[in-house]
N, C-alpha and C. Protein backbone atom coordinates (compact mmCIF):
# COMPACT_ATOMS: atom_id res chain seq x y z
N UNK A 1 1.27 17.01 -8.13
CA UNK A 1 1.24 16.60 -6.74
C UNK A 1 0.40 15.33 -6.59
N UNK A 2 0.95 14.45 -5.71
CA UNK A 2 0.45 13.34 -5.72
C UNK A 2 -0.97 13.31 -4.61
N UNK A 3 -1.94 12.31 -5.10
CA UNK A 3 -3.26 13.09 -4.19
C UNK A 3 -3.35 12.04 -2.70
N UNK A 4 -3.50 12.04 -1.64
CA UNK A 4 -3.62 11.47 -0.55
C UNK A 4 -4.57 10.61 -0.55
N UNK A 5 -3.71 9.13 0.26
CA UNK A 5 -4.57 7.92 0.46
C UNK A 5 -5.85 8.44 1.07
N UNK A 6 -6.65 8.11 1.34
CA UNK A 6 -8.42 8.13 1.92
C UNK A 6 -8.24 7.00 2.87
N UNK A 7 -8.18 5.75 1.67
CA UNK A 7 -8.71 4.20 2.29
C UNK A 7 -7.65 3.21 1.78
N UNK A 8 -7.37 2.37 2.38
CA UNK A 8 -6.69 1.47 2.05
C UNK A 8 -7.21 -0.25 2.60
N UNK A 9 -6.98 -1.30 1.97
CA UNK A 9 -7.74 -2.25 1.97
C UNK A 9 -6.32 -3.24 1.56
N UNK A 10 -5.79 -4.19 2.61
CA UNK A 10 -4.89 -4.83 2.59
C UNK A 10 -5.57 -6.37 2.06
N UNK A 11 -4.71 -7.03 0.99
CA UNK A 11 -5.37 -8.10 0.23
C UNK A 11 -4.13 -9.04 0.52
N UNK A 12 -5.22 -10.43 0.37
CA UNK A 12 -3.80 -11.67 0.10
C UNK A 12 -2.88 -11.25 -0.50
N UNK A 13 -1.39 -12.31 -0.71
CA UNK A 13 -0.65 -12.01 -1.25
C UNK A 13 0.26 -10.78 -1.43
N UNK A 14 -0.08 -10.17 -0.55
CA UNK A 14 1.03 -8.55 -0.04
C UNK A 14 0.39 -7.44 -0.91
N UNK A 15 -0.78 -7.59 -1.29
CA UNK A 15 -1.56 -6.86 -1.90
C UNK A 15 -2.02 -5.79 -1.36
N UNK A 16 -2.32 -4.30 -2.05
CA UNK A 16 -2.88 -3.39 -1.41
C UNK A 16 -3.64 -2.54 -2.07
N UNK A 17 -5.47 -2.56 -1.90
CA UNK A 17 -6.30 -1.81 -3.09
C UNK A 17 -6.23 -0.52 -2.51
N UNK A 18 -5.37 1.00 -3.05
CA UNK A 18 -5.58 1.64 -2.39
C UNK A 18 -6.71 3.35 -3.06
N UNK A 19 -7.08 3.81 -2.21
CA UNK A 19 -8.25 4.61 -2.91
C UNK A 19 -7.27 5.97 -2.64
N UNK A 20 -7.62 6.86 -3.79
CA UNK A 20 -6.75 7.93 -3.28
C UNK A 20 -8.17 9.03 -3.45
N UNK A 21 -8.01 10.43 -2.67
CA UNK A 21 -8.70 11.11 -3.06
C UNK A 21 -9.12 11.90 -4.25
N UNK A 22 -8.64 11.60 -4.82
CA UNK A 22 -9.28 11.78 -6.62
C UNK A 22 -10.36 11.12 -6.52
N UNK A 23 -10.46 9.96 -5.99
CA UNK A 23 -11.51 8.98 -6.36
C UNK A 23 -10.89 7.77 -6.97
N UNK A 24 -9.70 7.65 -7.66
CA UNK A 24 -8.91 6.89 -8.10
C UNK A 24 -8.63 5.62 -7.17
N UNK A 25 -8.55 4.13 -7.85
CA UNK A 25 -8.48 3.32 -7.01
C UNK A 25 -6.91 2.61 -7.61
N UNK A 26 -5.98 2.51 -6.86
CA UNK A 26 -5.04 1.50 -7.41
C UNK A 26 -4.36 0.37 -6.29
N UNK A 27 -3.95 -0.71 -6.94
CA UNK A 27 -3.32 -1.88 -6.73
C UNK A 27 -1.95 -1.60 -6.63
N UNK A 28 -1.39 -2.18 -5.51
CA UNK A 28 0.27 -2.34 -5.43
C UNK A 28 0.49 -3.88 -4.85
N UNK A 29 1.36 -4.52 -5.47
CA UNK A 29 2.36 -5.52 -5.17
C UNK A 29 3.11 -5.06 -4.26
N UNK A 30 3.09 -5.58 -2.84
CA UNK A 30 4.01 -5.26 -2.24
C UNK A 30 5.31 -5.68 -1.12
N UNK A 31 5.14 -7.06 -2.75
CA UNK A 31 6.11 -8.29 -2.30
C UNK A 31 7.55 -8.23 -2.81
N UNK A 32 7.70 -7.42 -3.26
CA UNK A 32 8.86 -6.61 -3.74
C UNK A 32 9.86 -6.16 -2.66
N UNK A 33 9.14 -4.85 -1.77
CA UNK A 33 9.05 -3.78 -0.87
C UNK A 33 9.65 -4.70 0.39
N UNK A 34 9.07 -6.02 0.34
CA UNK A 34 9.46 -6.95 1.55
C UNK A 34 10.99 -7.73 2.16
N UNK A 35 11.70 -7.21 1.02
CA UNK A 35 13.08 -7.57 1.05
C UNK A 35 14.21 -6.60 1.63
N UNK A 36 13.21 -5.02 1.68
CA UNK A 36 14.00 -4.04 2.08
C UNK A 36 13.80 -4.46 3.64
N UNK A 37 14.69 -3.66 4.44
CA UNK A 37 14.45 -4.16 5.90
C UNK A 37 13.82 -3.44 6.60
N UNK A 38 13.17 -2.50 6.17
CA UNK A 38 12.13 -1.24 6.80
C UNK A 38 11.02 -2.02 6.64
N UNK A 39 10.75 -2.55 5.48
CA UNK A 39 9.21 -3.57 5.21
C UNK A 39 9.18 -4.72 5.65
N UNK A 40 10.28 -5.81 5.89
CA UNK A 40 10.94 -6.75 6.22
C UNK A 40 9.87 -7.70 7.45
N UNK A 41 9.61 -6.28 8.38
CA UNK A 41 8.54 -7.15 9.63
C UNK A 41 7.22 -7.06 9.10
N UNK A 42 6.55 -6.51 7.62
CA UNK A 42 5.25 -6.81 7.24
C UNK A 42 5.26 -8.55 6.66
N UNK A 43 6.21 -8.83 6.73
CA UNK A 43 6.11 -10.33 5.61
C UNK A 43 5.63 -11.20 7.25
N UNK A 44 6.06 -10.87 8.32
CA UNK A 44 6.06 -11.42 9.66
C UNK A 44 4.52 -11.43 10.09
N UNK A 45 3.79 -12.93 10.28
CA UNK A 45 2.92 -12.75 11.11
C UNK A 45 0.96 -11.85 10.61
N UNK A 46 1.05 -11.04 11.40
CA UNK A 46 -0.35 -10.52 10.36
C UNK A 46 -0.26 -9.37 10.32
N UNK A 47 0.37 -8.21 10.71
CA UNK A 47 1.38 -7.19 10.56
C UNK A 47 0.15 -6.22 9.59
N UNK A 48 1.09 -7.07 7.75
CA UNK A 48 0.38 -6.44 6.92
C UNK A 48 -1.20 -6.24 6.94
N UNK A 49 -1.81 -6.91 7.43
CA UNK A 49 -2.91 -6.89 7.30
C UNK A 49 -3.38 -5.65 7.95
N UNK A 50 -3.01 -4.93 8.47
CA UNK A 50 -3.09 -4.14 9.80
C UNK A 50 -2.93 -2.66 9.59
N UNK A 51 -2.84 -2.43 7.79
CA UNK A 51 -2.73 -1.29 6.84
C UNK A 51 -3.67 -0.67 7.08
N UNK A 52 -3.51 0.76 7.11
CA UNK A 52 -4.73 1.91 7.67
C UNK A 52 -4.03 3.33 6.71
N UNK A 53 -5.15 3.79 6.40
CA UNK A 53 -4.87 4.88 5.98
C UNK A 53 -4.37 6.16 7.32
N UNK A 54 -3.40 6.52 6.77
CA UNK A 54 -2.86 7.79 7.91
C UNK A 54 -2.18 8.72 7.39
N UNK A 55 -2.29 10.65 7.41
CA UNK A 55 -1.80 11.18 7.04
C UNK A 55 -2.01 11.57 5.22
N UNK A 56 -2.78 10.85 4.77
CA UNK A 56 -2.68 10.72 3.41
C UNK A 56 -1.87 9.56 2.59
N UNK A 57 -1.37 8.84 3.57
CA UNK A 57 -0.61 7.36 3.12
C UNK A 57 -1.18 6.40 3.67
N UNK A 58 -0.37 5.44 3.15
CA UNK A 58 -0.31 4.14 3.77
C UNK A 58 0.35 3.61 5.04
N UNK A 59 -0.36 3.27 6.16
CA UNK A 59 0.82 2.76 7.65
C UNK A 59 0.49 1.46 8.36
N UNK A 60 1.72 1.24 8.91
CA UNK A 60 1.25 -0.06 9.81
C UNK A 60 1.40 0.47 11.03
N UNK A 61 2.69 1.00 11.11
CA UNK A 61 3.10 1.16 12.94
C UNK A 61 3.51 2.68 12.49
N UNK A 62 3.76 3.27 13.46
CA UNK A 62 4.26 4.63 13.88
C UNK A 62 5.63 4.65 12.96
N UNK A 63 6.70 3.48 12.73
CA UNK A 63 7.79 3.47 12.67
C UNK A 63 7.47 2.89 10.88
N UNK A 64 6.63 2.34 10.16
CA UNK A 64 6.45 2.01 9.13
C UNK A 64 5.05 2.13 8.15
N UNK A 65 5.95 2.88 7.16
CA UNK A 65 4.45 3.61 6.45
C UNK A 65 5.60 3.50 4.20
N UNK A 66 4.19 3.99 3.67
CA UNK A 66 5.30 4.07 2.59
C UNK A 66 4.85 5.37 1.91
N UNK A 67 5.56 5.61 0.68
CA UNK A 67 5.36 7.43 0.02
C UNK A 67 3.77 6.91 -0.80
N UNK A 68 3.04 8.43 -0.51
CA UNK A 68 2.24 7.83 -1.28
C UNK A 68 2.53 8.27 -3.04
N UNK A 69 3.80 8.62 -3.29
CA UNK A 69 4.41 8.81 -4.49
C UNK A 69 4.34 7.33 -5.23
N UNK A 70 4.93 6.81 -3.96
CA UNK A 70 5.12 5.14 -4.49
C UNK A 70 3.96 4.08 -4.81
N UNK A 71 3.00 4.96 -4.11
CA UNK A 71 1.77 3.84 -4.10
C UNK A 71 1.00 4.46 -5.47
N UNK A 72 1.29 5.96 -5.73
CA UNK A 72 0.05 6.26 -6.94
C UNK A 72 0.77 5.83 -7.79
N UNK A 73 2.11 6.11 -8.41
CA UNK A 73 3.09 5.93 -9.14
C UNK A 73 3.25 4.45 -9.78
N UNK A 74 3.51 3.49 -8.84
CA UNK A 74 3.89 2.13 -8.81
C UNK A 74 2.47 1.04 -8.92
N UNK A 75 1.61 2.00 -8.36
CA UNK A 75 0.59 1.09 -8.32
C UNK A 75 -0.55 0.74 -9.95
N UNK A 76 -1.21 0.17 -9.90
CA UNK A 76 -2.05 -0.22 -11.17
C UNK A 76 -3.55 0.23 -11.11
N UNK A 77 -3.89 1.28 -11.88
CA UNK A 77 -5.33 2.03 -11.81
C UNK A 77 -5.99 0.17 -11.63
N UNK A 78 -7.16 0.23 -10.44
CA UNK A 78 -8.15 -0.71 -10.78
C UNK A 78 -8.42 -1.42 -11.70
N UNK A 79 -8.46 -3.08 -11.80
CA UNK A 79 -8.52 -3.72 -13.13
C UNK A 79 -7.53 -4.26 -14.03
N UNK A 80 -6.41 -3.46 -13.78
CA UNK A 80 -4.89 -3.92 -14.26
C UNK A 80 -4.49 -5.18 -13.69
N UNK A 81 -4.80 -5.59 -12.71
CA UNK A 81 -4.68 -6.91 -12.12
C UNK A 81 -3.06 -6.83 -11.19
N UNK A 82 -2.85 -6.18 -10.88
CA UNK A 82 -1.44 -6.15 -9.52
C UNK A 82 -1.15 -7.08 -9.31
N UNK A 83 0.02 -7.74 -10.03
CA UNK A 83 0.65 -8.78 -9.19
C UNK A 83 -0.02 -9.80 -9.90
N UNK A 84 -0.53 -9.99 -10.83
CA UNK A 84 -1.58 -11.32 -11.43
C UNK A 84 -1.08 -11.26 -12.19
């Protein structure tokens, strides 16, 4: 089972350091994600920046959030350098 966001910390470049409750910290690229059209209005404006932990994930608006399957899964334990 995948463990629930805590904190999340939105970085340049569509970046996202996210902390899960393990204690575990990982990195996602999430300039990828921006082409789908559900993510489409984070590339818009300051949007992304505006990432909050909710529920145990990641969200911007009521209407846009992502799995946190995708974020432990996809993302890079701390130090791996995401996207670098």
């Amino acid at each position: 089972m995948t463990p629930d966001v805590v904190r999340v910390r939105p970085l340049s470049d569509y970046r996202l350091e996210v902390e899960f409750a393990t204690g575990e910290t990982r990195l996602i690229d999430m300039r990828p994600y921006l082409t789908y059209p559900a993510f489409a209005p984070l590339a818009e404006g300051t949007l992304f920046m505006k990432a909050h932990a909710s529920l145990g994930t990641v969200a911007w608006t009521d209407e846009i959030d992502i799995s946190p399957d995708t974020l432990y899964l996809r993302g890079l334990a701390s130090g791996q350098g995401a996207g670098q």
